[in-house]
Protein backbone atom coordinates (compact mmCIF):
# COMPACT_ATOMS: atom_id res chain seq x y z
CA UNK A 1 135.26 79.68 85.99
CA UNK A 2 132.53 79.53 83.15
CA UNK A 3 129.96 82.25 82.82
CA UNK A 4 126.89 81.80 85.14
CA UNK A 5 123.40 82.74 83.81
CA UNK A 6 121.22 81.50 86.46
CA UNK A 7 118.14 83.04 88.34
CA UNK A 8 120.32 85.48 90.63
CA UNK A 9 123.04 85.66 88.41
CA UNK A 10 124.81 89.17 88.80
CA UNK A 11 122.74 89.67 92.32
CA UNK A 12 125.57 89.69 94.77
CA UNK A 13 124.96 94.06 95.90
CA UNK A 14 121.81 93.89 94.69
CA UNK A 15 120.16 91.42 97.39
CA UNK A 16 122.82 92.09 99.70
CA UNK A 17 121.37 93.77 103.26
CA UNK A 18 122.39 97.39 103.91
CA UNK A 19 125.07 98.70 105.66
CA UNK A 20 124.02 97.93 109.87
CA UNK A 21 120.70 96.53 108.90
CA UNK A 22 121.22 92.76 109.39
CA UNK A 23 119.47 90.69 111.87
CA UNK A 24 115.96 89.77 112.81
CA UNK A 25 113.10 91.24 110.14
CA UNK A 26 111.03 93.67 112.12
CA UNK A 27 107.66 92.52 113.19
CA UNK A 28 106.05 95.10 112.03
CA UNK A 29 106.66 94.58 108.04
CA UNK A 30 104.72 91.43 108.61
CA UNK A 31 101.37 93.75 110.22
CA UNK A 32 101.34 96.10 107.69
CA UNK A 33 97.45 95.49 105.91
CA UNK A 34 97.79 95.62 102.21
CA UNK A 35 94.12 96.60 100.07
CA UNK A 36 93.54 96.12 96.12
CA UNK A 37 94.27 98.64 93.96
CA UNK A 38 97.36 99.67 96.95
CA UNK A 39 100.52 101.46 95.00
CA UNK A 40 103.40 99.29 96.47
CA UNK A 41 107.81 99.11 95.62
CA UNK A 42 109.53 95.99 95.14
CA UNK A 43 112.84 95.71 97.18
CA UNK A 44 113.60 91.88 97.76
CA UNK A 45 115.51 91.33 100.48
CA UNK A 46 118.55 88.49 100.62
CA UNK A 47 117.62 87.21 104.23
CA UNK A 48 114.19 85.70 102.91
CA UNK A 49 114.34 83.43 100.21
CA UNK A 50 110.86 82.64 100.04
CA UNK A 51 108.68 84.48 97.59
CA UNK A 52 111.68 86.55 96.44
CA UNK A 53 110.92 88.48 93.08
CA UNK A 54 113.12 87.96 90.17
CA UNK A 55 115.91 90.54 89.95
CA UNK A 56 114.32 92.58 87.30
CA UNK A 57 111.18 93.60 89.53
CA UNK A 58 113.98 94.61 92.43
CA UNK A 59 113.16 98.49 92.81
CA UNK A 60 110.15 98.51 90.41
CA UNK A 61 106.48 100.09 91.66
CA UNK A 62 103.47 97.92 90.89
CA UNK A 63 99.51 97.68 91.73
CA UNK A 64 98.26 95.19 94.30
CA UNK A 65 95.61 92.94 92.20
CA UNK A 66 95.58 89.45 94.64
CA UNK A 67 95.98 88.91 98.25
CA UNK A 68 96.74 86.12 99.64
CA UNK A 69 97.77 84.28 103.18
CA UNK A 70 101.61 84.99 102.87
CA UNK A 71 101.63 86.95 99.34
CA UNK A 72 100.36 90.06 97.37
CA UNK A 73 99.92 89.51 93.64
CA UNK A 74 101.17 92.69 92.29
CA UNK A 75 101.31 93.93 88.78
CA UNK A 76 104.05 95.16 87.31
CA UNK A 77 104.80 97.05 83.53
CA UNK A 78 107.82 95.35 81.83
CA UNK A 79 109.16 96.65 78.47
CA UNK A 80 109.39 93.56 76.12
CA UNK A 81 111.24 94.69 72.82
CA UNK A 82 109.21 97.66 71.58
CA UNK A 83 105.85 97.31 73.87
CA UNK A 84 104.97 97.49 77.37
CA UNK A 85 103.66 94.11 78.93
CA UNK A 86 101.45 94.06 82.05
CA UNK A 87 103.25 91.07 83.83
CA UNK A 88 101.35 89.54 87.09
CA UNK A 89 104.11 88.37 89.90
CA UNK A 90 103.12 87.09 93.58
CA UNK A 91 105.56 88.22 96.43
CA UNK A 92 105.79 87.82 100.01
CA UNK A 93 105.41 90.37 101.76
CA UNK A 94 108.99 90.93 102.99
CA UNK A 95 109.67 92.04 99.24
CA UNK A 96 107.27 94.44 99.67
CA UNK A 97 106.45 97.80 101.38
CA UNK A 98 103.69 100.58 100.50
CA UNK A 99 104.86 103.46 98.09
CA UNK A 100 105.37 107.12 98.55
CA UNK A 101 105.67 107.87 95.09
CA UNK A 102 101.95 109.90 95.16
CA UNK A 103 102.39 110.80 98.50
CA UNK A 104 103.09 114.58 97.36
CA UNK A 105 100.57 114.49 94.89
CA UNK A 106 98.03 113.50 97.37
CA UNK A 107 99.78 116.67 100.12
CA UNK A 108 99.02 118.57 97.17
CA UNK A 109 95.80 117.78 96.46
CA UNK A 110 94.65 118.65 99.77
CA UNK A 111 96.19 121.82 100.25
CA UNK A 112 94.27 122.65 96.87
CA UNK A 113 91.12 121.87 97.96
CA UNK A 114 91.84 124.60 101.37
CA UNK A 115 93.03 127.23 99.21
CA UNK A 116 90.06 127.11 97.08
CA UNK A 117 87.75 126.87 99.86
CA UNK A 118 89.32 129.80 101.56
CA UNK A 119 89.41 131.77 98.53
CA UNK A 120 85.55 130.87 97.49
CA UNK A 121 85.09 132.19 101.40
CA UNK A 122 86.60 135.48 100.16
CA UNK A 123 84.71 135.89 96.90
CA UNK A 124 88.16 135.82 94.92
CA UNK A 125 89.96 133.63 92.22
CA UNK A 126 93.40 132.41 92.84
CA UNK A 127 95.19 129.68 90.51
CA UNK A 128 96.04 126.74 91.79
CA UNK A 129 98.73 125.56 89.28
CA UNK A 130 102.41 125.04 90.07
CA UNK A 131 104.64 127.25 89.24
CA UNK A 132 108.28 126.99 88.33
CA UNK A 133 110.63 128.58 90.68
CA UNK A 134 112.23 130.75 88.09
CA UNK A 135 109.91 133.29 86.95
CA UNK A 136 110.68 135.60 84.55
CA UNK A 137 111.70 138.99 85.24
CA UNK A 138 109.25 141.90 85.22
CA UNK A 139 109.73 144.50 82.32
CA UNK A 140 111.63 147.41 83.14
CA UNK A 141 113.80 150.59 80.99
CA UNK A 142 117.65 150.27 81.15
CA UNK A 143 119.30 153.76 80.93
CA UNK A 144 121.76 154.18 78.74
CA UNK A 145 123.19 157.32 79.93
CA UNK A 146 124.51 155.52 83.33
CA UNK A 147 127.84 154.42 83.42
CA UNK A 148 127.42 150.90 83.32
CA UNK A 149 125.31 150.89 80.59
CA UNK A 150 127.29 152.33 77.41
CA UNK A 151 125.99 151.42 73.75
CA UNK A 152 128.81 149.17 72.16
CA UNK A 153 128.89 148.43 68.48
CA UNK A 154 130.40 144.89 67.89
CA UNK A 155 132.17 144.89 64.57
CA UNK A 156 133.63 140.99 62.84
CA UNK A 157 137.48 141.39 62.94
CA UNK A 158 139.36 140.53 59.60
CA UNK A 159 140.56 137.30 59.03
CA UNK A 160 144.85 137.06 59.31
CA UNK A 161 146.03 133.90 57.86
CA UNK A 162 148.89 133.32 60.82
CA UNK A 163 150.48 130.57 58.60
CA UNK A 164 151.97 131.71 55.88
């Protein structure tokens, strides 16, 4: 057969439904309220044809910038050559679904604002930063005079030619 290059060439697992998720669409992805400026993921799915996003938005996160009666316009960044290209796409909304991607940022920011308040409450200063999970270890003196902990002089070995 001759090599196909068409729209949803190569597209076969990646439009494909999940694993015991075939059937009706839910209701509810049709009542979810979409605003400007929402965060949203592109996921096509293969039971609507309608509105379906080309293949190279499937899985990308873009901003909602146009609503419409069946559609969200939703902008999307798309590396062309060496630059990054703000490209404008309309979807229905069954290719679309709100994104969690700033979800913990926003958890975060919250539980910032409480500490601070609490701390301000208590007259003291606490840093709010994240921290890595590793810390480094606090200084401390290793004896030398345990039994573990023997002073050992490395020394280079000299060289042997083995093939002569």
């Amino acid at each position: 057969m001759p090599h196909s290059y068409g729209y949803r060439a190569r597209t076969r697992d990646l439009f494909c439904k999940g694993f015991r998720k075939n059937g009706t669409i839910a209701t509810q992805r049709y009542l979810k309220t979409y605003n400007l400026g929402d965060l949203v993921d592109i996921k096509a799915d293969g039971a609507v044809q309608k509105g379906m996003p080309h293949k190279f938005y499937h899985g990308k996160t873009g901003v909602v910038w146009n609503i419409t009666k069946r559609a969200v316009g939703v902008e999307v960044n798309k590396q062309v050559g060496g630059r990054i290209m703000k490209k404008r796409i309309h979807v229905r909304i069954e290719h679309l679904k709100h994104s969690t991607c700033r979800q913990e940022f926003l958890e975060r920011v919250k539980k910032n604002q409480r500490m601070a308040k609490i701390a301000k409450a208590k007259g003291m200063k606490i840093s709010l930063k994240r921290q890595p999970a590793l810390q480094p270890k606090a200084a401390r003196i290793i004896g030398v005079k345990s039994t573990n902990n023997s002073v050992e002089t490395l020394y280079p070995e000299a060289y042997v030619n083995l093939f002569v």
